[in-house]
PDB file of N, CA and C in Angstrom:
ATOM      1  N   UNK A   1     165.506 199.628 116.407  1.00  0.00           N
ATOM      2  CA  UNK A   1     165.750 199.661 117.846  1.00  0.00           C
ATOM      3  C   UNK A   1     164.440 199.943 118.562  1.00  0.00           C
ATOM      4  N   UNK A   2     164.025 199.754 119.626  1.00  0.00           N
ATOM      5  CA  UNK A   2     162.956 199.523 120.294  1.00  0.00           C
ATOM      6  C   UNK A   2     162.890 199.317 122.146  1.00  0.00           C
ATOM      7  N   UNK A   3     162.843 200.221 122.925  1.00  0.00           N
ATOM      8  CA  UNK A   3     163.158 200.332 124.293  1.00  0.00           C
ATOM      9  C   UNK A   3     161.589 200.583 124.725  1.00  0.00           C
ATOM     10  N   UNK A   4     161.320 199.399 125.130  1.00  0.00           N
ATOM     11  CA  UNK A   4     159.738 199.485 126.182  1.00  0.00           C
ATOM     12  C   UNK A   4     159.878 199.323 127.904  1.00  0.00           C
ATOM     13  N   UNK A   5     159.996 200.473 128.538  1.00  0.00           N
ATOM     14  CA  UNK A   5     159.914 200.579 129.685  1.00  0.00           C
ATOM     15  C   UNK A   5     159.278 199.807 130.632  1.00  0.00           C
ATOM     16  N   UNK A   6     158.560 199.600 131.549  1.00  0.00           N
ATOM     17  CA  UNK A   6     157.989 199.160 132.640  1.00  0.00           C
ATOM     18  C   UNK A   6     158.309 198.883 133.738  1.00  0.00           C
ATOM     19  N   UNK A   7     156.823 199.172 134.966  1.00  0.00           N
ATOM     20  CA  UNK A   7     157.178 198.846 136.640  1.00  0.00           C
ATOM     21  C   UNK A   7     157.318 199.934 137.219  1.00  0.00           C
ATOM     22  N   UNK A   8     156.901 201.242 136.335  1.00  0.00           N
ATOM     23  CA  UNK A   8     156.564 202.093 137.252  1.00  0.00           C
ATOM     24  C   UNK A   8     155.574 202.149 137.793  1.00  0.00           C
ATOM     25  N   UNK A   9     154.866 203.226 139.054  1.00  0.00           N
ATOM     26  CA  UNK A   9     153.391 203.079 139.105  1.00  0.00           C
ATOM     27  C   UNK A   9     153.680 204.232 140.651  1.00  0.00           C
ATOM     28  N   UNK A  10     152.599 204.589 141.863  1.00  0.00           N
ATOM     29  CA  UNK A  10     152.193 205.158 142.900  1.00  0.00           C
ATOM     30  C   UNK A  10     152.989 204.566 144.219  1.00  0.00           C
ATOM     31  N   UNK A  11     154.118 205.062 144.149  1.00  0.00           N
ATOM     32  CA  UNK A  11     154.361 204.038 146.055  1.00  0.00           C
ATOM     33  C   UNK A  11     154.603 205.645 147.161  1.00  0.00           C
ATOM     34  N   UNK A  12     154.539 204.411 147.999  1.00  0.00           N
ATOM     35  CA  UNK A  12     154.587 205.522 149.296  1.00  0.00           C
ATOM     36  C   UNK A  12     155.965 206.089 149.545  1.00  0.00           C
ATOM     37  N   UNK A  13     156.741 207.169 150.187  1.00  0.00           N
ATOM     38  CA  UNK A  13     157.917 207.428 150.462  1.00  0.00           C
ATOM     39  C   UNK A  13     158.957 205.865 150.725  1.00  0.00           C
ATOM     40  N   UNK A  14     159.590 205.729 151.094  1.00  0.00           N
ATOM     41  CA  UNK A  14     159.916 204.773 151.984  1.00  0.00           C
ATOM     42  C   UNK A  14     160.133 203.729 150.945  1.00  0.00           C
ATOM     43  N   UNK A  15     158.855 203.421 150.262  1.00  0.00           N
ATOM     44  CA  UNK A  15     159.149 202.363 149.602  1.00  0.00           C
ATOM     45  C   UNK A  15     159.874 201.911 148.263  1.00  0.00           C
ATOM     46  N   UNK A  16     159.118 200.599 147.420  1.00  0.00           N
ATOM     47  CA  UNK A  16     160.956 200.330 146.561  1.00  0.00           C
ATOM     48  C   UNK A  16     159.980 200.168 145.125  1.00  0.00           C
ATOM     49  N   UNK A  17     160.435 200.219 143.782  1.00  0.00           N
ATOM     50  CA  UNK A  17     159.903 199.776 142.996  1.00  0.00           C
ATOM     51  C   UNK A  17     161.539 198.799 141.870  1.00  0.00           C
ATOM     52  N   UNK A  18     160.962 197.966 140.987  1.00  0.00           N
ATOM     53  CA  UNK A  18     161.918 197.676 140.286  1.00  0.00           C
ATOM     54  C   UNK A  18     161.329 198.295 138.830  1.00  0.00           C
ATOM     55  N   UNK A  19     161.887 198.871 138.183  1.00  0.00           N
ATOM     56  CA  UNK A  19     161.960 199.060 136.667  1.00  0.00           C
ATOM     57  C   UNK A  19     162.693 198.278 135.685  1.00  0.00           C
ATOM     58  N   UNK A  20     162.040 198.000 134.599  1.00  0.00           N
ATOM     59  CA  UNK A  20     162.670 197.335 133.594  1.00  0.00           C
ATOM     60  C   UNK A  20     162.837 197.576 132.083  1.00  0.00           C
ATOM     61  N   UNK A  21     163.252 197.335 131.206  1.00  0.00           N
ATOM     62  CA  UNK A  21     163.261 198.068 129.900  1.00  0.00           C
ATOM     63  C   UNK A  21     163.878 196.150 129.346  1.00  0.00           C
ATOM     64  N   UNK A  22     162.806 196.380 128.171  1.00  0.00           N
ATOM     65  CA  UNK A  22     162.689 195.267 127.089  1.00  0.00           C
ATOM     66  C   UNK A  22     163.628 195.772 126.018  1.00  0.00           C
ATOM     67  N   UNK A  23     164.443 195.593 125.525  1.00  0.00           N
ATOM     68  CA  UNK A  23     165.383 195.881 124.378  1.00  0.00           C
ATOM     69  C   UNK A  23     165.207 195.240 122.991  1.00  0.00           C
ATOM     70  N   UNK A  24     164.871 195.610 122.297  1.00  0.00           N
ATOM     71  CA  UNK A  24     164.900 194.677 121.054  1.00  0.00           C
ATOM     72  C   UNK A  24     165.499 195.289 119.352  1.00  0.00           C
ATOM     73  N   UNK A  25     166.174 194.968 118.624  1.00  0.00           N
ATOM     74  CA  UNK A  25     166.728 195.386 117.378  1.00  0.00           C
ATOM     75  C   UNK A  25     168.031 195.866 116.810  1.00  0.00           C
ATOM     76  N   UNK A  26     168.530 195.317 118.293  1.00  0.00           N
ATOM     77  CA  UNK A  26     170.056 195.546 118.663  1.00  0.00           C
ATOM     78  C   UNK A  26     170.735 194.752 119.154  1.00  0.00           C
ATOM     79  N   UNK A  27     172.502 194.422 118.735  1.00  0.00           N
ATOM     80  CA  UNK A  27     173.068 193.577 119.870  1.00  0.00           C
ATOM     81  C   UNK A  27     173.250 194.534 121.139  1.00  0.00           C
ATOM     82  N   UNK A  28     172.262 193.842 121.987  1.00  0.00           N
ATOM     83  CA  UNK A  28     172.105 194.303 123.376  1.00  0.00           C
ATOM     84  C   UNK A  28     173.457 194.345 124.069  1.00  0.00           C
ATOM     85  N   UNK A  29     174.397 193.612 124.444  1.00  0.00           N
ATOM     86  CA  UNK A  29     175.483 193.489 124.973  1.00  0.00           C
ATOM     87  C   UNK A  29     176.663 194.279 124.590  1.00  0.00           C
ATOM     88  N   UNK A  30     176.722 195.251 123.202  1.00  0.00           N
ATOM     89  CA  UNK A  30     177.501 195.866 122.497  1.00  0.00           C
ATOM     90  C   UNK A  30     177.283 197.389 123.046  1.00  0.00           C
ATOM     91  N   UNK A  31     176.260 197.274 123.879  1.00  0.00           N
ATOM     92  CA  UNK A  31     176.038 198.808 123.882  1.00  0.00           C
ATOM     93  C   UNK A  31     175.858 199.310 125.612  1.00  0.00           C
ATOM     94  N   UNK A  32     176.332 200.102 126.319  1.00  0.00           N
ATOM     95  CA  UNK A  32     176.328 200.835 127.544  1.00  0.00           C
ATOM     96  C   UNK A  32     175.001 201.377 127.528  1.00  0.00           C
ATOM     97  N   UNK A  33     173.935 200.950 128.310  1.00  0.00           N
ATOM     98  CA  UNK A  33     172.777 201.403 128.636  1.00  0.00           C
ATOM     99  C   UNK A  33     172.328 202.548 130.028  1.00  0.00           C
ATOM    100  N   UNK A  34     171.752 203.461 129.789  1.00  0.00           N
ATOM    101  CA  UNK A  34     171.159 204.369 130.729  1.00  0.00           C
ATOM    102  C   UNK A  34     169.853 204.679 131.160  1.00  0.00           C
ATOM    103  N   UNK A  35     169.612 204.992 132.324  1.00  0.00           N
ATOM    104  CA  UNK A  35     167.988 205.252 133.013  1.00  0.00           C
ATOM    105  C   UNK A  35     168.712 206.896 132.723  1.00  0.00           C
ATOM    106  N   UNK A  36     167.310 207.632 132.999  1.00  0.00           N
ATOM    107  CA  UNK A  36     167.530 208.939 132.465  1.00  0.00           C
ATOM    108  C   UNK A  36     166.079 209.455 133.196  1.00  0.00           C
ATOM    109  N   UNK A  37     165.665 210.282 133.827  1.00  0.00           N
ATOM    110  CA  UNK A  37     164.537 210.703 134.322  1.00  0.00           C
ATOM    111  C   UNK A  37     164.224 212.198 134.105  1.00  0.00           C
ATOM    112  N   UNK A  38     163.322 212.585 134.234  1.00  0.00           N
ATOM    113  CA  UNK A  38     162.573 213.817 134.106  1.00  0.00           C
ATOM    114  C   UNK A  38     161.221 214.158 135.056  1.00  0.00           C
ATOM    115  N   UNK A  39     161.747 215.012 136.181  1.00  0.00           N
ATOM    116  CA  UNK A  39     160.919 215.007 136.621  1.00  0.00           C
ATOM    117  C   UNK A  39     159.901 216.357 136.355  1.00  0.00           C
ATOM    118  N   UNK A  40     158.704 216.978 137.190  1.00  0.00           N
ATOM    119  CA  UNK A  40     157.916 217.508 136.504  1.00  0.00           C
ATOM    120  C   UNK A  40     158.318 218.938 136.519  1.00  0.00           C
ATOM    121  N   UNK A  41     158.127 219.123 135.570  1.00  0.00           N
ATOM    122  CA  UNK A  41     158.818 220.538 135.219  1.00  0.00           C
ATOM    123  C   UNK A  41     160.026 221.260 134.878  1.00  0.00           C
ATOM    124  N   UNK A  42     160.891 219.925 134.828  1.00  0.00           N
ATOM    125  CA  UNK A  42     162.179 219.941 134.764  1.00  0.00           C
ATOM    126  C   UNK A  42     162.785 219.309 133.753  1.00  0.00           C
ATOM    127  N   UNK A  43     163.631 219.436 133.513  1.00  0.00           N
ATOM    128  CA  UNK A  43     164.677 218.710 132.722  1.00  0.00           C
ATOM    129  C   UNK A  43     165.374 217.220 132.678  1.00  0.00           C
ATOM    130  N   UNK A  44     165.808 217.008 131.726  1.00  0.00           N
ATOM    131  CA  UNK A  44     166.425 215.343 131.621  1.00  0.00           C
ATOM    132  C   UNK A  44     167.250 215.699 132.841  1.00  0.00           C
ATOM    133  N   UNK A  45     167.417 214.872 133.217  1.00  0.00           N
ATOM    134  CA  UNK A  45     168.525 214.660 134.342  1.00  0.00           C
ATOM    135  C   UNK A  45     169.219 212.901 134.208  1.00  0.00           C
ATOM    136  N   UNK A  46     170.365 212.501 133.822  1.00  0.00           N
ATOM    137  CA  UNK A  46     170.879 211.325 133.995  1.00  0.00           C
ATOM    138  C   UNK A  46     171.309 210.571 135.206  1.00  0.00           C
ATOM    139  N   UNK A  47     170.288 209.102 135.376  1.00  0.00           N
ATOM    140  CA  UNK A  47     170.253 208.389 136.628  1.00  0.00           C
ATOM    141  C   UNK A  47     171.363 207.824 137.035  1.00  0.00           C
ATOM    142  N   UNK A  48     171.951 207.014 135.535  1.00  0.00           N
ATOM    143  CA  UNK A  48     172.903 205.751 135.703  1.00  0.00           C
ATOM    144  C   UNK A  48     173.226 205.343 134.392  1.00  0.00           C
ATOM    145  N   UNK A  49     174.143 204.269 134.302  1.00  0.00           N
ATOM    146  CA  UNK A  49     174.975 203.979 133.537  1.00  0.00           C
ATOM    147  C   UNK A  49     174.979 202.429 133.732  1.00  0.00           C
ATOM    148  N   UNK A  50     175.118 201.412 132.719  1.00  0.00           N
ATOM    149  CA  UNK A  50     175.775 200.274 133.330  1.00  0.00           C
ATOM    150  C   UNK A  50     176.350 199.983 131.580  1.00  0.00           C
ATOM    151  N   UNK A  51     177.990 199.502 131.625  1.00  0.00           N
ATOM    152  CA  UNK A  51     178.336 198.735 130.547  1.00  0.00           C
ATOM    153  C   UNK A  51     177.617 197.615 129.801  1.00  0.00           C
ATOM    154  N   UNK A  52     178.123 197.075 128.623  1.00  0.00           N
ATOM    155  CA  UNK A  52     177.344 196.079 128.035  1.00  0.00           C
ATOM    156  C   UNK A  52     177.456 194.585 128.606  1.00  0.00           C
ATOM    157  N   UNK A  53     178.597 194.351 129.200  1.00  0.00           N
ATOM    158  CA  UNK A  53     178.482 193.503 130.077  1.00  0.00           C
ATOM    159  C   UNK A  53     178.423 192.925 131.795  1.00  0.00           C
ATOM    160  N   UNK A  54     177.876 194.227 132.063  1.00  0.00           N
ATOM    161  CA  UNK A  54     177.228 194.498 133.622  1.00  0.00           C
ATOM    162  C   UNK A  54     178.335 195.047 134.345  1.00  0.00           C
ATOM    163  N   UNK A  55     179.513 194.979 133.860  1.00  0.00           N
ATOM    164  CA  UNK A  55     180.471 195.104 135.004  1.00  0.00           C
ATOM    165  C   UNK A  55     180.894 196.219 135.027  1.00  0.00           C
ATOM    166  N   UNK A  56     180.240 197.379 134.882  1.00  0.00           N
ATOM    167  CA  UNK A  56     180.494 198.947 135.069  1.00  0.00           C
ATOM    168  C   UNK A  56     179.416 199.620 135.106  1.00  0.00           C
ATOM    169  N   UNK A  57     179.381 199.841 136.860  1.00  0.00           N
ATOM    170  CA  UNK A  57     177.976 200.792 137.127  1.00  0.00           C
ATOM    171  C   UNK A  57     177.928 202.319 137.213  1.00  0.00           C
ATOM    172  N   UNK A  58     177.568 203.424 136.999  1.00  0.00           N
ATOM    173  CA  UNK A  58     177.785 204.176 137.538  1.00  0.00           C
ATOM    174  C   UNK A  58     176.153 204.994 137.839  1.00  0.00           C
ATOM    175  N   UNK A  59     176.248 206.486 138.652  1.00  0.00           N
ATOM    176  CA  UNK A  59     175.350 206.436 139.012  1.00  0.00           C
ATOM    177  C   UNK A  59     175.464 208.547 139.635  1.00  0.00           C
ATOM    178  N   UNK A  60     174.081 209.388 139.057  1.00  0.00           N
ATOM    179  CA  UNK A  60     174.260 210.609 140.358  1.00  0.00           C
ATOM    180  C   UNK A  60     174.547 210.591 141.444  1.00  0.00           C
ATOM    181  N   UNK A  61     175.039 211.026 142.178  1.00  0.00           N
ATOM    182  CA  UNK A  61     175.428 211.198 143.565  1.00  0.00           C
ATOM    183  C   UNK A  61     173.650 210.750 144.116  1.00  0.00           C
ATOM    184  N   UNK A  62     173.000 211.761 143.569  1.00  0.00           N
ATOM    185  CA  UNK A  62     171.927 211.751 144.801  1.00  0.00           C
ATOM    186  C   UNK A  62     171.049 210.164 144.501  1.00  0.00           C
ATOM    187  N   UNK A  63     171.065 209.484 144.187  1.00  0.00           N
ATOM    188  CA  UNK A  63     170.745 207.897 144.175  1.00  0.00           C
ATOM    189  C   UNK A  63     171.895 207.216 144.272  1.00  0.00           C
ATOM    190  N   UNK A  64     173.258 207.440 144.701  1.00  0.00           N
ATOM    191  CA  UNK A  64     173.890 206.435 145.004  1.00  0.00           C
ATOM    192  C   UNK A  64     173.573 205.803 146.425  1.00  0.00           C
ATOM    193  N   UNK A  65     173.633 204.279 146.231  1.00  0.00           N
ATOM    194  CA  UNK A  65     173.237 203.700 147.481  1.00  0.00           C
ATOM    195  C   UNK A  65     171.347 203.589 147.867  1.00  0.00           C
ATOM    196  N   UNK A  66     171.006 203.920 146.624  1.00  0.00           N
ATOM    197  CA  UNK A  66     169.502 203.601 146.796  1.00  0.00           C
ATOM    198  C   UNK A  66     168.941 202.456 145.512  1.00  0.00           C
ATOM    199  N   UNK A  67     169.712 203.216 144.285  1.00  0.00           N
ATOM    200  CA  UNK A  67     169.123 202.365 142.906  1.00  0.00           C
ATOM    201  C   UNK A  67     170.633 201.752 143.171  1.00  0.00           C
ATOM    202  N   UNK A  68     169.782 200.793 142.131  1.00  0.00           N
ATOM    203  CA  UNK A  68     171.056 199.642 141.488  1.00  0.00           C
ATOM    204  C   UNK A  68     170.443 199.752 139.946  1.00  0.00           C
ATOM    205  N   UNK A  69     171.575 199.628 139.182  1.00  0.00           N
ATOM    206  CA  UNK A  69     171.091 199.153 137.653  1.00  0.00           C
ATOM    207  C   UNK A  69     171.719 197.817 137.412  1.00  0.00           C
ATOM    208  N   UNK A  70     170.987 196.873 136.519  1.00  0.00           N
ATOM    209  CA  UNK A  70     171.355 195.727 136.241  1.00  0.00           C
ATOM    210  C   UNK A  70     171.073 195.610 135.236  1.00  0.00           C
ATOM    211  N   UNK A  71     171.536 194.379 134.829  1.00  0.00           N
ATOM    212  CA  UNK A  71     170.738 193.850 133.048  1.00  0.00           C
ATOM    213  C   UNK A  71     171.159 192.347 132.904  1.00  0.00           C
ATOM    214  N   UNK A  72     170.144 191.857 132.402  1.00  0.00           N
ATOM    215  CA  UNK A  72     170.057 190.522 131.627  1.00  0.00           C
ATOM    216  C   UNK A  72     170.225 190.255 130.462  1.00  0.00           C
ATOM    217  N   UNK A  73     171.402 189.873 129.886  1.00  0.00           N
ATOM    218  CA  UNK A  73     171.824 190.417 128.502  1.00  0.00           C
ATOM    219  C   UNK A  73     170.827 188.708 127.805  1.00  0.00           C
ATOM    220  N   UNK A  74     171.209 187.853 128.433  1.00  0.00           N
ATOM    221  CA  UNK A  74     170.217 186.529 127.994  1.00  0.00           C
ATOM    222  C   UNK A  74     168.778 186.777 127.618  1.00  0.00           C
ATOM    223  N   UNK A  75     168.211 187.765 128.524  1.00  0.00           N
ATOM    224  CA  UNK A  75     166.570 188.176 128.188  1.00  0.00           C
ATOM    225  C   UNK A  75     166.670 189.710 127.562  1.00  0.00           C
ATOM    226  N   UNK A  76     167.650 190.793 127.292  1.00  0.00           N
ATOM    227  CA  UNK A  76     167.806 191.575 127.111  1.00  0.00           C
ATOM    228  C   UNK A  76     167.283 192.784 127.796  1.00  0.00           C
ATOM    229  N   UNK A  77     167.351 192.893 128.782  1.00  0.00           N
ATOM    230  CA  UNK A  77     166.811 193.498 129.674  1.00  0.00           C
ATOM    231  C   UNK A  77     167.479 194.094 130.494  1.00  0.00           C
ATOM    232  N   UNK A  78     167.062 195.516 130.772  1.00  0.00           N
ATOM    233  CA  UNK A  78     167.819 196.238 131.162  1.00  0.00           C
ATOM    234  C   UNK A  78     166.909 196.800 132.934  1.00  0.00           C
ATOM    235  N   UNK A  79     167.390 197.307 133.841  1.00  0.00           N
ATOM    236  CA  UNK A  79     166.731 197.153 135.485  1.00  0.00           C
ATOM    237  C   UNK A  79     166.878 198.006 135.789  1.00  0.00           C
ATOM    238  N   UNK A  80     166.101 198.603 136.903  1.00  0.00           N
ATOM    239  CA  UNK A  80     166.819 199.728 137.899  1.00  0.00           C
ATOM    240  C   UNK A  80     165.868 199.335 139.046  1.00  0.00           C
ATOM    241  N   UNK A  81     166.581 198.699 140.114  1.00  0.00           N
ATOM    242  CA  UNK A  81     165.703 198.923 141.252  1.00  0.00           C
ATOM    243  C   UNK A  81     166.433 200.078 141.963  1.00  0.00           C
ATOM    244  N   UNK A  82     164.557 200.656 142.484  1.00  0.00           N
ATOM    245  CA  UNK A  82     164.570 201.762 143.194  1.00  0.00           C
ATOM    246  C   UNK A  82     164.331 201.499 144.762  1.00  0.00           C
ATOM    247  N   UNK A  83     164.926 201.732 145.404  1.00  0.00           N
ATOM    248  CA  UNK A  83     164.575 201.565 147.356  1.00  0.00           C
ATOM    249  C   UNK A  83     164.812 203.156 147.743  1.00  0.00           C
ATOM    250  N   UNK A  84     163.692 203.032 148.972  1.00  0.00           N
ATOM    251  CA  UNK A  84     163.715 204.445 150.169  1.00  0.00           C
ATOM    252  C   UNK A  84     163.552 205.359 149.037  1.00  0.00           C
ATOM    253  N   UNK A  85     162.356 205.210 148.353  1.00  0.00           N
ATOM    254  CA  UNK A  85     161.885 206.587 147.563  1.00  0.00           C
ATOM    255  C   UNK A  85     161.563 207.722 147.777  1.00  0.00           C
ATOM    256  N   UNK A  86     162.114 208.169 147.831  1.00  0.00           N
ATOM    257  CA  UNK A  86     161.734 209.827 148.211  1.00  0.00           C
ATOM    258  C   UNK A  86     160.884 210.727 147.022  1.00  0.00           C
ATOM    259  N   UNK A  87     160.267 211.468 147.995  1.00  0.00           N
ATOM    260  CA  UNK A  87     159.041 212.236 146.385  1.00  0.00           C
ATOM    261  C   UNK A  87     160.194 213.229 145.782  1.00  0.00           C
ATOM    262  N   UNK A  88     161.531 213.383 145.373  1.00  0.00           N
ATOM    263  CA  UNK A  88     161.846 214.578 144.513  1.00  0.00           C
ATOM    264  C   UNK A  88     162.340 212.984 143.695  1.00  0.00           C
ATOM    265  N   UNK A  89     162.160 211.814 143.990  1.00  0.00           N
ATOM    266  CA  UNK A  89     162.521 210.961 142.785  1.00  0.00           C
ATOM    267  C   UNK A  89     161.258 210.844 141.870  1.00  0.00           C
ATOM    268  N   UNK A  90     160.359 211.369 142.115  1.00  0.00           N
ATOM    269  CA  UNK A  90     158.769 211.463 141.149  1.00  0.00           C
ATOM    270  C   UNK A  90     159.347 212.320 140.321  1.00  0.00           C
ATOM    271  N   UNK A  91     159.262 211.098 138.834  1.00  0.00           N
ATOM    272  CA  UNK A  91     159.495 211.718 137.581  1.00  0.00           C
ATOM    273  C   UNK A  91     159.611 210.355 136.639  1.00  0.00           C
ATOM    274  N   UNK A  92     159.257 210.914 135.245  1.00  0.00           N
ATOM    275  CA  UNK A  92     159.386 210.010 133.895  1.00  0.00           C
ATOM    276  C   UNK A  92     160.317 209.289 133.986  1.00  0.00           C
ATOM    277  N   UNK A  93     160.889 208.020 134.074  1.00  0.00           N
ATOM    278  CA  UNK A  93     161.753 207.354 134.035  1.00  0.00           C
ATOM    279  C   UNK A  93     161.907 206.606 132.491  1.00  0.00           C
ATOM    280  N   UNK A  94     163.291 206.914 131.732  1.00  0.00           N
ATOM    281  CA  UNK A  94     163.274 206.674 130.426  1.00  0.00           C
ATOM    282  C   UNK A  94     164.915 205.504 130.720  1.00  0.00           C
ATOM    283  N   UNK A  95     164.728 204.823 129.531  1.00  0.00           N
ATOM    284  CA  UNK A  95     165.621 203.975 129.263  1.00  0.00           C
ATOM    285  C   UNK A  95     166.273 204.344 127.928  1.00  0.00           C
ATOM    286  N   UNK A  96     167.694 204.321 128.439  1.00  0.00           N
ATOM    287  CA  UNK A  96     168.391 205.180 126.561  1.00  0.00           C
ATOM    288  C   UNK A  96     169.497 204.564 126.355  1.00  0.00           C
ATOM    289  N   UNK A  97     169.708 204.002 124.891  1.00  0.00           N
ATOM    290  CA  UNK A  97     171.248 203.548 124.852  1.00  0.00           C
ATOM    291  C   UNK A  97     172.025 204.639 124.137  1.00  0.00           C
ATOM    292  N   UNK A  98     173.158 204.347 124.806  1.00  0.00           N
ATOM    293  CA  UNK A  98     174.450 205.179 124.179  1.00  0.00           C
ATOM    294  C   UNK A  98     174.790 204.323 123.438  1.00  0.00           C
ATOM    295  N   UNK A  99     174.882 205.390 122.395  1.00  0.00           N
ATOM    296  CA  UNK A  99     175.853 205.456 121.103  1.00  0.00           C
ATOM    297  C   UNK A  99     177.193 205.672 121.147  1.00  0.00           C
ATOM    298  N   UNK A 100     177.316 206.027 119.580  1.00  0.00           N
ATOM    299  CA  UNK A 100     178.970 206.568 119.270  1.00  0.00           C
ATOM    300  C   UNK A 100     178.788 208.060 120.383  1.00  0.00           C
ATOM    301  N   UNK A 101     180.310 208.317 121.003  1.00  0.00           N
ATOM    302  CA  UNK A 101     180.452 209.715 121.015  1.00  0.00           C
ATOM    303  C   UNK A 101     179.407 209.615 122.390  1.00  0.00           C
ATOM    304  N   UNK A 102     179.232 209.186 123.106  1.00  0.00           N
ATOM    305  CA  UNK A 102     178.704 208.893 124.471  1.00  0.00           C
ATOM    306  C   UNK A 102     177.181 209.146 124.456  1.00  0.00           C
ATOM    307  N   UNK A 103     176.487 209.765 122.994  1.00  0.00           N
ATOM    308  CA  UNK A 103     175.508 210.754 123.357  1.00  0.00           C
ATOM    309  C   UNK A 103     174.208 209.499 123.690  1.00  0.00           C
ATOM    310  N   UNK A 104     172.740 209.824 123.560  1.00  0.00           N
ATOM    311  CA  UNK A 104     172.019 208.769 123.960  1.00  0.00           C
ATOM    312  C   UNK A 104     171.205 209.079 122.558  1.00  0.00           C
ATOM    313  N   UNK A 105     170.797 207.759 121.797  1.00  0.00           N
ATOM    314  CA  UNK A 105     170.473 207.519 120.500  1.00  0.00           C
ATOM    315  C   UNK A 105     169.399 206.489 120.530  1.00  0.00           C
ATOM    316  N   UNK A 106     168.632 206.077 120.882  1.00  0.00           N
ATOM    317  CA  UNK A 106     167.556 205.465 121.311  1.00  0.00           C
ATOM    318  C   UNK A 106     167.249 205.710 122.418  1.00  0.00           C
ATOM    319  N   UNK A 107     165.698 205.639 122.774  1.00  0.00           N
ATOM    320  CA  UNK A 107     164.748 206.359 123.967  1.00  0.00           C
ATOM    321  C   UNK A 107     163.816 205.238 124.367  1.00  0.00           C
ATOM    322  N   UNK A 108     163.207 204.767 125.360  1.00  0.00           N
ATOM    323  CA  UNK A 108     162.138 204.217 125.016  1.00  0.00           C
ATOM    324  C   UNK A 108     160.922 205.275 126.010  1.00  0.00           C
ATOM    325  N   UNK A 109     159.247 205.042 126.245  1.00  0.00           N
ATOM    326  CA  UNK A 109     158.708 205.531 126.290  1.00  0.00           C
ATOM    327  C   UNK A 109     158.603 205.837 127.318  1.00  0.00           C
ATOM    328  N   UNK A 110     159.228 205.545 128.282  1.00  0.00           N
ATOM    329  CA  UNK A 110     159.008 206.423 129.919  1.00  0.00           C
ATOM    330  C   UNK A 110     157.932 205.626 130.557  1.00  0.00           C
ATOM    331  N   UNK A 111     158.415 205.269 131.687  1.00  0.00           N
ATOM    332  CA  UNK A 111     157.509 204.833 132.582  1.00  0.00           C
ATOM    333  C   UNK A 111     157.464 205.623 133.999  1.00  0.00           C
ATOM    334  N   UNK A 112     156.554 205.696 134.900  1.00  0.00           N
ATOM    335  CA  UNK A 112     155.816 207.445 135.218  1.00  0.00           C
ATOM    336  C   UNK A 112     156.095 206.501 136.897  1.00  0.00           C
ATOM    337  N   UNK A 113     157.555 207.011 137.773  1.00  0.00           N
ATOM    338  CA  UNK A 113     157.361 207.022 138.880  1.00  0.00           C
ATOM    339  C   UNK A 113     156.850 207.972 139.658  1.00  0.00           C
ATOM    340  N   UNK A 114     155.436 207.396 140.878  1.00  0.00           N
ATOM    341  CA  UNK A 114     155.618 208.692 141.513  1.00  0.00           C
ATOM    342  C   UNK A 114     155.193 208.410 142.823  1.00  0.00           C
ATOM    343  N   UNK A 115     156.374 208.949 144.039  1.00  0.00           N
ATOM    344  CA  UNK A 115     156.351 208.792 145.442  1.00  0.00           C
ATOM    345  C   UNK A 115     155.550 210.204 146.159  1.00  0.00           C
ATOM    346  N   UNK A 116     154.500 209.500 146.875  1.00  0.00           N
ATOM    347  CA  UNK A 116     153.705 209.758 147.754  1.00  0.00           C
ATOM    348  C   UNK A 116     152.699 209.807 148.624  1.00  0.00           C
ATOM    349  N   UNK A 117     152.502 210.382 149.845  1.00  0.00           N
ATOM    350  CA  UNK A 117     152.108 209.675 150.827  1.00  0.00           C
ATOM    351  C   UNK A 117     150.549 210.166 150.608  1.00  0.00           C
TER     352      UNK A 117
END
């Protein structure tokens, strides 16, 4: 299994980034995928959720109505666009699939959002 992040990087408040995660060594579509963040000094905190075949999103309260998660099960690829960033969303952004038993069993390496002006 193999989760390579990307598309993080420096934006201003206000603005949007898209994130993406490359999947590879798995049937991608068999498995409920999650964004998962950490910001500094803090703890995992879980972003979102989307089923293996897109049609079940879920999401924290405090990014509902800002991120979306998506995925391209054809390119295996998993999304999160981010809009109206606010700096307490500055933090490691990780991509994780769930396993058996809901827990998260693959990681990939974090890609480093961070909002500010």
């Amino acid at each position: 299994v193999q989760l390579v992040e990307s598309g993080g990087g420096l934006v201003q408040p206000g603005g949007s980034l898209r994130l993406s995660c490359a999947a590879s060594g798995f049937t991608f579509t068999s498995y409920y995928m999650s964004w998962v963040r950490q910001a500094p000094g803090k703890g995992l905190e879980w972003v979102s959720d989307i089923k293996g075949d897109g049609g079940t999103t879920s999401y924290v309260d405090s990014v509902k109505c800002r991120f979306t998660i998506s995925r391209d099960n054809a390119k295996n690829t998993l999304y999160l666009q981010i809009d109206s960033l606010k700096p307490e969303d500055t933090a490691l952004y990780y991509c994780a699939r769930r396993g058996s038993m809901w827990a998260f069993d693959s990681w990939g390496q974090g890609t480093q959002v961070t909002v500010s002006s």
